[in-house]
Protein backbone atom coordinates (compact mmCIF):
# COMPACT_ATOMS: atom_id res chain seq x y z
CA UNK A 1 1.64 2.98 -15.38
CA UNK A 2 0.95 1.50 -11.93
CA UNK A 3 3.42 -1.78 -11.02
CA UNK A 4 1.72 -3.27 -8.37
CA UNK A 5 2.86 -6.08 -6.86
CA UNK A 6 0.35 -7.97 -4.37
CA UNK A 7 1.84 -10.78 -1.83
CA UNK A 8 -1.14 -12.74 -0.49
CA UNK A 9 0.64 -15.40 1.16
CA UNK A 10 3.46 -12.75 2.40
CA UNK A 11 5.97 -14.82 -0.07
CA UNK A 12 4.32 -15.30 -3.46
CA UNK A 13 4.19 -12.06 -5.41
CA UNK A 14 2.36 -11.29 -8.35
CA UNK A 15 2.59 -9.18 -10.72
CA UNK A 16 -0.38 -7.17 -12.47
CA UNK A 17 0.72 -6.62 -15.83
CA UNK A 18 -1.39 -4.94 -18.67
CA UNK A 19 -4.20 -7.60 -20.55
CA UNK A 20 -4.85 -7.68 -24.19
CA UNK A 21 -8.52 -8.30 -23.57
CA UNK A 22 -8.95 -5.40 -21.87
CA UNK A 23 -8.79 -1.77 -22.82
CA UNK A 24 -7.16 0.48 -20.85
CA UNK A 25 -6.00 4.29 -20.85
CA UNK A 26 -2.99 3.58 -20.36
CA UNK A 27 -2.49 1.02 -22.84
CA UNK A 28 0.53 1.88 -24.81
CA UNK A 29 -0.75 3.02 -28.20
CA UNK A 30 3.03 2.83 -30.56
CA UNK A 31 5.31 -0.04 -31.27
CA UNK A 32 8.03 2.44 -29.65
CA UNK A 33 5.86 3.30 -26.47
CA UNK A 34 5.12 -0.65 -25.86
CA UNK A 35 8.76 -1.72 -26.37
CA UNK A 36 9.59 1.06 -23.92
CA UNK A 37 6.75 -0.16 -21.34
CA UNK A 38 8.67 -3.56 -21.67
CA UNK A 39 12.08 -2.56 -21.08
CA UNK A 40 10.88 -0.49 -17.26
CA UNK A 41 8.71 -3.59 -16.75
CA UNK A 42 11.62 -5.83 -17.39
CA UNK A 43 14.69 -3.92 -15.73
CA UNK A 44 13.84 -5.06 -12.23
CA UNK A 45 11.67 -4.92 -9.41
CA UNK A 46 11.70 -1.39 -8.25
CA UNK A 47 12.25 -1.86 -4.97
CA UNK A 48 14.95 -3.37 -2.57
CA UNK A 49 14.25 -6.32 -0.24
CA UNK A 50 13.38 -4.92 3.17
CA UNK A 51 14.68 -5.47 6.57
CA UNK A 52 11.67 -7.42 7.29
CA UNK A 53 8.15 -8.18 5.53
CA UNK A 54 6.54 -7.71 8.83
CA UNK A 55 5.62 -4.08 10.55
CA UNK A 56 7.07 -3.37 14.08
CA UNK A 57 3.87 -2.57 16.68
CA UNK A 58 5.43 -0.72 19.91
CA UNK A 59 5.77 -2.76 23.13
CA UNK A 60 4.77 -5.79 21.37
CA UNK A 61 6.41 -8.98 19.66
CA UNK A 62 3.71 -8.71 17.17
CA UNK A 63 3.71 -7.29 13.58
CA UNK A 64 1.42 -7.25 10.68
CA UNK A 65 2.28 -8.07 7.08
CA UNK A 66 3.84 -5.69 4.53
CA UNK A 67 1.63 -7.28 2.01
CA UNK A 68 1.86 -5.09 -1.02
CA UNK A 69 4.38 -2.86 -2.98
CA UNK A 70 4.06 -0.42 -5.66
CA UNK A 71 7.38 -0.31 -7.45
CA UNK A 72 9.55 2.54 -8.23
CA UNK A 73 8.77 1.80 -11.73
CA UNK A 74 5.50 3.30 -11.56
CA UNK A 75 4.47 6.17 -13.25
CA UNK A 76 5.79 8.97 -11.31
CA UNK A 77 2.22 10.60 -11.28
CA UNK A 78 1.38 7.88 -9.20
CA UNK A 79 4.23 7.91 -6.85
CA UNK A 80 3.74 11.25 -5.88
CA UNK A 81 2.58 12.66 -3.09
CA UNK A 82 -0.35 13.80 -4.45
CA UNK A 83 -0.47 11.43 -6.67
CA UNK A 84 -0.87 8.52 -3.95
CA UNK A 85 -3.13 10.82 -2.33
CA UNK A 86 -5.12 10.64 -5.55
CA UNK A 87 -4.89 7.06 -6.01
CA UNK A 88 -6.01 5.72 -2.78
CA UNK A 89 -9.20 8.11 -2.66
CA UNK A 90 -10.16 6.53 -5.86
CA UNK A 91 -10.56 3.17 -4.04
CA UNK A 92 -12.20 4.91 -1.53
CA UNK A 93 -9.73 5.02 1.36
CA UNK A 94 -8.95 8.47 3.14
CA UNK A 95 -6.22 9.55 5.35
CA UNK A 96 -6.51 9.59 9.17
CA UNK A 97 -8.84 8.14 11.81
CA UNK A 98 -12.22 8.39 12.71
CA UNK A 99 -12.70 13.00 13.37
CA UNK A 100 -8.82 12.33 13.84
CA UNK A 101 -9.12 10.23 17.39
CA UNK A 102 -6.69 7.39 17.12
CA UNK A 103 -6.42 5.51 19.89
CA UNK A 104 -3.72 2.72 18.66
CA UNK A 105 -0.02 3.06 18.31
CA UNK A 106 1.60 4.12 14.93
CA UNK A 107 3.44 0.83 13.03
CA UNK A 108 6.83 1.18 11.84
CA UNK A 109 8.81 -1.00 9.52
CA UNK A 110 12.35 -1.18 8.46
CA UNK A 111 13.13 -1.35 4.52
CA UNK A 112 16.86 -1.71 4.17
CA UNK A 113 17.14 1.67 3.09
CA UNK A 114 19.48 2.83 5.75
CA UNK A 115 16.69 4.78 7.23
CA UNK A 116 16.29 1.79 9.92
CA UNK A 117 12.86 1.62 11.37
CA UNK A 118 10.75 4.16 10.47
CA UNK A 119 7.14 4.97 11.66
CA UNK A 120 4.22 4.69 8.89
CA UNK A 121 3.85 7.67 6.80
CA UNK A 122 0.23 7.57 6.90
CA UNK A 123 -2.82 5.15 7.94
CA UNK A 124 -6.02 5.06 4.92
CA UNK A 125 -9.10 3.52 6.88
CA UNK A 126 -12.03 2.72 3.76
CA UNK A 127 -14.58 5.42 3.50
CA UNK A 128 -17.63 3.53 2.40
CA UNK A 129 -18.01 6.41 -0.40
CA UNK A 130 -18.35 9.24 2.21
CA UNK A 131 -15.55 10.73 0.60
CA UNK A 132 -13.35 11.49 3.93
CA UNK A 133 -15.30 10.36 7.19
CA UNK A 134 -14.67 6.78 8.06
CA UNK A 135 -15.69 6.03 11.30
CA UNK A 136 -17.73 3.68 9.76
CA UNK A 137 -14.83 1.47 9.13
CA UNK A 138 -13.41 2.34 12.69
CA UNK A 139 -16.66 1.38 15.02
CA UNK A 140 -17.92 -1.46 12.34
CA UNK A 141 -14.47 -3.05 11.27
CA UNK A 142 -13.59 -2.87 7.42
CA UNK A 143 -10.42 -3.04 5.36
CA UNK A 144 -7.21 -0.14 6.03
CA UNK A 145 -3.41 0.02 5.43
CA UNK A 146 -0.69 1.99 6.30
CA UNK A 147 2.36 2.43 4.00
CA UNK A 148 5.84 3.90 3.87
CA UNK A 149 8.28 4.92 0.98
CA UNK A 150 11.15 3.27 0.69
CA UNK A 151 14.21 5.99 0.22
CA UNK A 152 16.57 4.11 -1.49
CA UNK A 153 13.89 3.55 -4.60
CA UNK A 154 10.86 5.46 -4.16
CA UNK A 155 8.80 2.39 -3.85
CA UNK A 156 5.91 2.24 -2.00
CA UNK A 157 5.27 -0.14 1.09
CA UNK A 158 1.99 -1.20 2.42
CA UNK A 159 0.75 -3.10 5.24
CA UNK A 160 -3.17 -3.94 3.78
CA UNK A 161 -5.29 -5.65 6.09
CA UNK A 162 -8.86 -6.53 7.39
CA UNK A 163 -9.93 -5.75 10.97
CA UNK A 164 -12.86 -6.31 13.80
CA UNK A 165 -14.90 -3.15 14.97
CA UNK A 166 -13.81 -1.37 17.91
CA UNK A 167 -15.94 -3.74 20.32
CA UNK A 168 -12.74 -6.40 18.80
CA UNK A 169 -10.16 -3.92 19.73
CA UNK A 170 -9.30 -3.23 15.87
CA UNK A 171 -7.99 -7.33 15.82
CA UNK A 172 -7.45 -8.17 12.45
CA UNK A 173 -9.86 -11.00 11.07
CA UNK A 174 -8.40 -14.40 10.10
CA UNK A 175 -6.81 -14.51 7.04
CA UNK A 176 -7.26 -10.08 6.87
């Protein structure tokens, strides 16, 4: 199971839970296996409130949104190392920049977990389907996050956003 929760508007979360219309493999299949599904579902939000829904960009007053958060009541094949790994390459997002050149500063964030501010763990640029290149995405502009793992509850935090090509200077597009 995968709790994701999405927050557009940086405030007003959502939920994804599981739709009766729609089959799915992970669809609980028992009485007893649904009931338990409810009860993790129901027991909280799997993470803790951060320091700050906003990233902290080095030398700068500026910060982008922590926008999304997979909860600690995920599967934990999911929140895995490999695991994430595995999840974000089936979107089509791989690790790293374009042949590893970076030319940006990392983003940290602070989640409350007593780790204070941390850098990101990792930055996923789209791929376009290559697989692992994505300069694409880098020169041409295209959707990327970075995300960190909050300590106290395993939870996942992400910074998702939309940005201009490299002839912007990586700016991210309104409303990205």
């Amino acid at each position: 199971m995968l709790s994701l929760l999405v927050f557009p508007a940086l405030m007003a979360a959502a939920s994804l839970p599981f739709s009766s219309a729609i089959p799915h493999p992970l669809r609980p299949s028992s009485a007893s296996q649904h009931r338990e599904l409810a009860t993790r579902q129901d027991s909280g939000t799997g993470y803790a409130q951060p320091e700050s829904w906003l990233t902290v960009i080095p030398n700068s007053n500026l910060g982008e949104p922590i926008n999304v958060v997979i909860s600690s009541q995920s599967d934990q094949a999911v929140l895995s190392d490999t695991g994430l790994q595995s999840y974000f390459s089936s979107l089509f997002f791989s690790p790293n920049n374009c042949l590893g050149i970076s030319l940006g500063d990392q983003q940290a964030a602070n989640l409350n977990d007593g780790q204070g501010v941390v850098n990101q763990t990792a930055l996923y640029r789209y791929n376009f389907g290559s697989g692992t290149l994505t300069c694409q995405e880098s020169i041409n502009g295209g959707e990327h996050f970075r995300w960190w793992r909050q300590s106290s509850t395993g939870a996942i935090f992400i910074a998702a956003s939309v940005e201009m090509g490299a002839s912007k200077n990586h700016m991210i597009v309104d409303n990205g």
